[in-house]
N, C-alpha and C. Protein backbone atom coordinates (compact mmCIF):
# COMPACT_ATOMS: atom_id res chain seq x y z
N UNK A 1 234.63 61.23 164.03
CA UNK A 1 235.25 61.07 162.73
C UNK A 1 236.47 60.16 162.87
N UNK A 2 236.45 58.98 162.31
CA UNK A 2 237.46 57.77 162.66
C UNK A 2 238.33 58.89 160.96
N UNK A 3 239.59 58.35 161.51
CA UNK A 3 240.87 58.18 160.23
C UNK A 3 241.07 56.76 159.92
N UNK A 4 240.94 56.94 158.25
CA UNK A 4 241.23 55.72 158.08
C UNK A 4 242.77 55.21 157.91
N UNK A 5 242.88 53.97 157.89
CA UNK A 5 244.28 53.25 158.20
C UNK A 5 245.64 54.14 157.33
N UNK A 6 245.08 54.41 156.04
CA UNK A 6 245.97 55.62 155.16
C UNK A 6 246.79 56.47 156.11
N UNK A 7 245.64 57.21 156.18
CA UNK A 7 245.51 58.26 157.16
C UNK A 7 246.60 58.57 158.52
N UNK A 8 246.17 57.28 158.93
CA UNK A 8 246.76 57.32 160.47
C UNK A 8 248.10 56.55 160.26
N UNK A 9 248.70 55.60 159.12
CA UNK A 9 249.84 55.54 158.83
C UNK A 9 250.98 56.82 157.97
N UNK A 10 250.03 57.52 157.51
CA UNK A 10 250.40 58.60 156.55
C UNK A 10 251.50 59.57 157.78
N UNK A 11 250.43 59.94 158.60
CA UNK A 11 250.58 60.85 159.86
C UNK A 11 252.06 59.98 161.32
N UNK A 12 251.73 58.90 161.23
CA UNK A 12 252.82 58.36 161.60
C UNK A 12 254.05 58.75 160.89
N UNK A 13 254.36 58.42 159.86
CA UNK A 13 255.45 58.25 158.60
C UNK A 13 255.89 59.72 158.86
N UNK A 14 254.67 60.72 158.79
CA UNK A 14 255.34 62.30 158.67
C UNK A 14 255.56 62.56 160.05
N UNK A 15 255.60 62.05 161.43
CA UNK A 15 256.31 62.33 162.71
C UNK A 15 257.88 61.89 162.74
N UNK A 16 257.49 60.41 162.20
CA UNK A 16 258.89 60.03 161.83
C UNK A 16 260.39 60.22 161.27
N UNK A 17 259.59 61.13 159.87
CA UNK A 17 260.12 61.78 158.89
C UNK A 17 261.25 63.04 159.73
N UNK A 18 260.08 63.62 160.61
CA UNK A 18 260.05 65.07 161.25
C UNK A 18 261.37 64.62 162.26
N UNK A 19 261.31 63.80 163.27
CA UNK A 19 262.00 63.41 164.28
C UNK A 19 263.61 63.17 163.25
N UNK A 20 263.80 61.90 162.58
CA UNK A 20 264.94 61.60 161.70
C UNK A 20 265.40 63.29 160.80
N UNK A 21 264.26 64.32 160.23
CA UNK A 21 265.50 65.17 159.96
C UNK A 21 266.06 66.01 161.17
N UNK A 22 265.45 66.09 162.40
CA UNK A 22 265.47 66.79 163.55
C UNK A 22 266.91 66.57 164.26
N UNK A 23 266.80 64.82 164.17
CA UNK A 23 268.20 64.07 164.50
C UNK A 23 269.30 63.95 163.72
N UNK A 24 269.26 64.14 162.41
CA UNK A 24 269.93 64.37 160.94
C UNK A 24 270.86 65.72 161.24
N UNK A 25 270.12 66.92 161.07
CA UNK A 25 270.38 68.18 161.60
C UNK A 25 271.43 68.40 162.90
N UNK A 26 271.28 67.86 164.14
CA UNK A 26 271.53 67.78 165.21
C UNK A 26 272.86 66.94 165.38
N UNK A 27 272.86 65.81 164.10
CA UNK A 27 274.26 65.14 163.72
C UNK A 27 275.61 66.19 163.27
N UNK A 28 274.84 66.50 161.82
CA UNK A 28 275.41 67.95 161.32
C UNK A 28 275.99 68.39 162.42
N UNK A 29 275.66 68.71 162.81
CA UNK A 29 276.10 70.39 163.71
C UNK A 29 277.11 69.79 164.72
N UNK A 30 276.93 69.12 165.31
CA UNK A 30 278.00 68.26 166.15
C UNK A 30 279.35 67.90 165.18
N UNK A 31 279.02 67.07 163.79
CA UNK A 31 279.81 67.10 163.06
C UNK A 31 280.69 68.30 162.28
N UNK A 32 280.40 69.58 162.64
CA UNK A 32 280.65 70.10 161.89
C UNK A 32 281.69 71.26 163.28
N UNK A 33 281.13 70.62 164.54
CA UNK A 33 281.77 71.36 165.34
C UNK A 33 282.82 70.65 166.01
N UNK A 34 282.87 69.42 165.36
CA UNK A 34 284.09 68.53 166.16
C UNK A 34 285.49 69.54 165.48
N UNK A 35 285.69 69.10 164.36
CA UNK A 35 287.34 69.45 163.68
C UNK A 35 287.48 70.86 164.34
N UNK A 36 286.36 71.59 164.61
CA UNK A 36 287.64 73.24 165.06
C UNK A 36 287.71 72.92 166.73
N UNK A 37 287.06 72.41 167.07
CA UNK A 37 287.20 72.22 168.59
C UNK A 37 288.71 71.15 168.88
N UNK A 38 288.80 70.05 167.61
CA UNK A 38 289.60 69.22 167.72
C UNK A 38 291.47 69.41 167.69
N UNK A 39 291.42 71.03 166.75
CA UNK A 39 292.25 71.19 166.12
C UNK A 39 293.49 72.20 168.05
N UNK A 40 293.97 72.47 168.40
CA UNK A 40 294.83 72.64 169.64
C UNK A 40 295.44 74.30 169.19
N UNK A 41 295.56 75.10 169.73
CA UNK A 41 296.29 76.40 169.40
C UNK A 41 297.62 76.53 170.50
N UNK A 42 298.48 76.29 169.71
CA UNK A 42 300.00 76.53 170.22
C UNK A 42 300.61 77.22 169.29
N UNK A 43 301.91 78.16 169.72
CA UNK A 43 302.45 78.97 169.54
C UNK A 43 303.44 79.12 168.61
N UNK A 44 303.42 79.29 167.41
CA UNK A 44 304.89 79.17 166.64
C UNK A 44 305.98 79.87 167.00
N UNK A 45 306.85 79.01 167.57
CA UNK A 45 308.69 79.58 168.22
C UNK A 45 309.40 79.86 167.02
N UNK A 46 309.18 79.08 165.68
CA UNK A 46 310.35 79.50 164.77
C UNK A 46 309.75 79.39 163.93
N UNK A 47 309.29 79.86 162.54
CA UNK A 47 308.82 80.06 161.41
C UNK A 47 309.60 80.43 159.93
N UNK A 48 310.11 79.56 159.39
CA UNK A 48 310.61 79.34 158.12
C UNK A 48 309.63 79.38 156.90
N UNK A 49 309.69 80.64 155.96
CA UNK A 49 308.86 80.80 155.10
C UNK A 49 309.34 79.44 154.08
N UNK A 50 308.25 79.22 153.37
CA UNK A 50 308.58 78.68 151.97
C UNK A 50 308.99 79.18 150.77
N UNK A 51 309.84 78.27 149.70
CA UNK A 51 310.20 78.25 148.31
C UNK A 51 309.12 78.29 147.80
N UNK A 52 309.27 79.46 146.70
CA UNK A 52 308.06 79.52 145.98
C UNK A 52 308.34 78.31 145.20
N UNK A 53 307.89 77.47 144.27
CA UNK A 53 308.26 76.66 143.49
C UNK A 53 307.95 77.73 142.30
N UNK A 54 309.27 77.19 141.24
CA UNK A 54 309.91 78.03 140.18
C UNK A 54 308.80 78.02 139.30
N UNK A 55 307.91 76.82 139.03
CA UNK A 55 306.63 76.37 137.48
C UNK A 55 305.40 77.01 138.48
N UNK A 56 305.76 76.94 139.37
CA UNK A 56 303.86 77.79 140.31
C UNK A 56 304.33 79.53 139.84
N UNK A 57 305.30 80.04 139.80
CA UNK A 57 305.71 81.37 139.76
C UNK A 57 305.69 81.82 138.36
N UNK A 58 306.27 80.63 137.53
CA UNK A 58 306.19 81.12 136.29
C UNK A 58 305.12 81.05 135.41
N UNK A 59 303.80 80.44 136.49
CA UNK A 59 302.44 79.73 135.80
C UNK A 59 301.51 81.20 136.76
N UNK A 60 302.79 81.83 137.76
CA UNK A 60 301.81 82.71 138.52
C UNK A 60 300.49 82.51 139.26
N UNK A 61 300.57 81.06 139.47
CA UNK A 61 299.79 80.54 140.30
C UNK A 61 300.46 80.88 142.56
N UNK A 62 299.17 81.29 142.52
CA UNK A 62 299.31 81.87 144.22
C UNK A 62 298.01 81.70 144.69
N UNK A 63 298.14 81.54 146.32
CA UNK A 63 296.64 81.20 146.60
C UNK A 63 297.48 80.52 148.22
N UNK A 64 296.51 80.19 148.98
CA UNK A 64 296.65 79.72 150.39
C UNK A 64 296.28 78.48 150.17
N UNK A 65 297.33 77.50 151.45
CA UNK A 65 297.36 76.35 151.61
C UNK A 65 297.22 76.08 153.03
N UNK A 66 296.17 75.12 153.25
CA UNK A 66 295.91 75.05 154.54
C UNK A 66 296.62 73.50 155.04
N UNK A 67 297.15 73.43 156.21
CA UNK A 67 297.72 72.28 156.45
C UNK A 67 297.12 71.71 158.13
N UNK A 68 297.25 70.31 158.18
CA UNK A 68 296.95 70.13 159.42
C UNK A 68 298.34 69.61 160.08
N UNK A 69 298.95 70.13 160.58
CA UNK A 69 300.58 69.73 161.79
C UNK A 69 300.23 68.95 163.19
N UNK A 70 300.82 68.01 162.79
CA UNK A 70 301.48 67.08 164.21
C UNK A 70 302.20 67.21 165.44
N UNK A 71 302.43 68.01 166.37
CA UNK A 71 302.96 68.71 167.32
C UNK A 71 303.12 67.44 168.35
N UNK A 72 304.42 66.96 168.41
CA UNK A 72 305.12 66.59 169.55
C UNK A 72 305.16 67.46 171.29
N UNK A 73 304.92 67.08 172.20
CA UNK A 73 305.36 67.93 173.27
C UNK A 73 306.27 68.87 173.70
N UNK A 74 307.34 68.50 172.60
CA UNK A 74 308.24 69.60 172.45
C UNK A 74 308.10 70.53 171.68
N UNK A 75 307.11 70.46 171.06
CA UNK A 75 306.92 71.53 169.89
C UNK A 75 308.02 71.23 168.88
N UNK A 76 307.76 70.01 168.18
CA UNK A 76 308.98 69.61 167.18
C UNK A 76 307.68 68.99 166.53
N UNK A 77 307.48 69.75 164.45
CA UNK A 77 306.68 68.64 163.95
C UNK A 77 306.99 67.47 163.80
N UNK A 78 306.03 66.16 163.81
CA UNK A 78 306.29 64.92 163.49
C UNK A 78 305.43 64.44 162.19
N UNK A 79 304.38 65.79 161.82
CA UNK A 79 303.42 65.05 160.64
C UNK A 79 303.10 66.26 159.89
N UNK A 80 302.86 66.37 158.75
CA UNK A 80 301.84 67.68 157.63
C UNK A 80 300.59 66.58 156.92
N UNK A 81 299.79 67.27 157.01
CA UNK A 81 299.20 66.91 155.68
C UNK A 81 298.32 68.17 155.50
N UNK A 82 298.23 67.82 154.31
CA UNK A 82 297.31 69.21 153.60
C UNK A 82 296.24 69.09 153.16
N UNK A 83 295.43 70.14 153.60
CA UNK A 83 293.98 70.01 154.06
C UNK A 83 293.06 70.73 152.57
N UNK A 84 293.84 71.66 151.85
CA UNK A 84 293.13 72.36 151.32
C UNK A 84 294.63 73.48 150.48
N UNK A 85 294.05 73.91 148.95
CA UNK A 85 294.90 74.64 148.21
C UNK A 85 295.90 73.70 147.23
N UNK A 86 296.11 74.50 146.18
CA UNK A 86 296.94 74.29 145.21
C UNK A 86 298.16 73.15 145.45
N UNK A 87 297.97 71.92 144.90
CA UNK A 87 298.94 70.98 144.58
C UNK A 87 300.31 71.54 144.67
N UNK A 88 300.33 72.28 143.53
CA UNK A 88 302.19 72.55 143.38
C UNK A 88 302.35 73.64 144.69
N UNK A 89 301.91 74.44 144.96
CA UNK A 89 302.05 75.37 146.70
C UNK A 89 302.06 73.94 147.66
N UNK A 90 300.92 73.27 147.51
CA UNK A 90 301.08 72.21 149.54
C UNK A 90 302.57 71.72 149.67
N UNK A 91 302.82 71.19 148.53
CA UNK A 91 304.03 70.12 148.94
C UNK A 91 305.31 71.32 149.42
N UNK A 92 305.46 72.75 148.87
CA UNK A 92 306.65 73.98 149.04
C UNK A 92 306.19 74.20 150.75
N UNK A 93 304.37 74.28 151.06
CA UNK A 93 304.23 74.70 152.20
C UNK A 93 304.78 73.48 153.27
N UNK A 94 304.51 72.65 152.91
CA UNK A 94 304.23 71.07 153.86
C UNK A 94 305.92 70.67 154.21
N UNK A 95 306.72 71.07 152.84
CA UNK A 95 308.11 71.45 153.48
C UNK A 95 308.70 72.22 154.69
N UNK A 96 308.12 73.60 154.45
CA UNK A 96 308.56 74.45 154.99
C UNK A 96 307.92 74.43 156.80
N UNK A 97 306.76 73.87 156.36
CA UNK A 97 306.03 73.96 158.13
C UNK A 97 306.81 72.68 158.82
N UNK A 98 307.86 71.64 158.26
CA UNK A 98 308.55 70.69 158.84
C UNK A 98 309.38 71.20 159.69
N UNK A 99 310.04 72.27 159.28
CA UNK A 99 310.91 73.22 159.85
C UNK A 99 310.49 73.97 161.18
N UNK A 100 309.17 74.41 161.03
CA UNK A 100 308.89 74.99 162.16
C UNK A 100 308.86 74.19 163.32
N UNK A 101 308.73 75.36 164.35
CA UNK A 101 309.17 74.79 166.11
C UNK A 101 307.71 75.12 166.83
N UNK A 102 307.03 74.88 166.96
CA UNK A 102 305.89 75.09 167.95
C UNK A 102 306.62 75.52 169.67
N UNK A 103 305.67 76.28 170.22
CA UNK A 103 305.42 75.80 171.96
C UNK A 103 305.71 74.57 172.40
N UNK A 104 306.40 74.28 173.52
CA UNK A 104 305.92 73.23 174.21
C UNK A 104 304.65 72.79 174.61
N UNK A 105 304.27 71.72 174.58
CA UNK A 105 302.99 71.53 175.15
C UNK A 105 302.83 70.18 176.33
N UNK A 106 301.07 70.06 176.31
CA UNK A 106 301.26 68.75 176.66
C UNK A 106 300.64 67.41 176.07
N UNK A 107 302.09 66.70 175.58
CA UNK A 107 301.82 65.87 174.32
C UNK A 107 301.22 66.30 172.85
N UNK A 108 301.26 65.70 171.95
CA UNK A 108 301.21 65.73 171.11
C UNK A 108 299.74 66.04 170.61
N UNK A 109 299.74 67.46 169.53
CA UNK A 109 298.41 67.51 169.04
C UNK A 109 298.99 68.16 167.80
N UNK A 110 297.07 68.26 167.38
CA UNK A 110 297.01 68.82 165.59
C UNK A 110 297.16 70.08 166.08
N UNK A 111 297.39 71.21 164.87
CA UNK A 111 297.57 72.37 164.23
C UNK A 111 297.12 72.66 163.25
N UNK A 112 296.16 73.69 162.99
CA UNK A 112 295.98 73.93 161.37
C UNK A 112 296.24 74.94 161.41
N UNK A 113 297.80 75.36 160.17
CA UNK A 113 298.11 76.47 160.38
C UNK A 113 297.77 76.88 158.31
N UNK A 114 297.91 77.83 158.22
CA UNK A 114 297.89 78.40 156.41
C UNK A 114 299.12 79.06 156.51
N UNK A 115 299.25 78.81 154.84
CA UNK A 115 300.50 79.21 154.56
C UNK A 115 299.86 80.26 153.13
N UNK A 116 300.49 81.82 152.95
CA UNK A 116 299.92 81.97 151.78
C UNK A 116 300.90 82.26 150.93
N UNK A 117 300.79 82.13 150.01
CA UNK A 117 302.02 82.31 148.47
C UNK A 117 301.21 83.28 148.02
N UNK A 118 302.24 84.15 147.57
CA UNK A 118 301.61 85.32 146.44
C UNK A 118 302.72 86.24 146.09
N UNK A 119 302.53 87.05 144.46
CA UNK A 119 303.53 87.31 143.66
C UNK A 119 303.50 88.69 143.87
């Protein structure tokens, strides 16, 4: 029983298909395991809470802000940015984690630390 040309291109196309989501998948997952592997765990030496901001309190808006920190070797921040949570909270948190003192380390890495506000 010969396959005709359909056939035997059809069956190609669906190995192909099979292999590319196999490798698709296999991207994912690597991608998805870089940032926590990427992110460094050092020690907070000094911790300065944040200002609630006065219009988040009186709007009673609360909720967690996640930030990613810049850690110098001395454990002195040099960077925030905010990863996740409420506008008017990041910028009160992104203040306040400037302040903080990390561990010493060696050289400079990320941190993702949360900050949570609530009334």
């Amino acid at each position: 029983m010969n396959k005709t040309g359909f056939e035997f291109h059809h069956n190609r196309l669906r190995r192909a298909g099979t292999r590319l989501m196999q490798s698709a998948a296999l991207a994912l997952m690597v991608a998805l395991a870089l940032p926590a592997a990427a992110a460094d765990v050092r020690a907070i030496k000094v911790k300065t809470a944040p200002a609630y901001p006065e219009i988040a309190r009186r709007m009673r808006v609360s909720g967690m802000v996640r930030l990613t920190v810049t850690v110098d070797a001395s454990g002195k921040v040099i960077d925030v940015k905010p990863l996740s949570g409420n506008g008017m909270l990041s910028s009160a948190a992104a203040e306040a984690v400037r302040n903080w003192r990390f561990a010493p380390g060696d050289g400079t890495s990320e941190v993702e630390v949360a900050v949570n506000f609530s009334l």
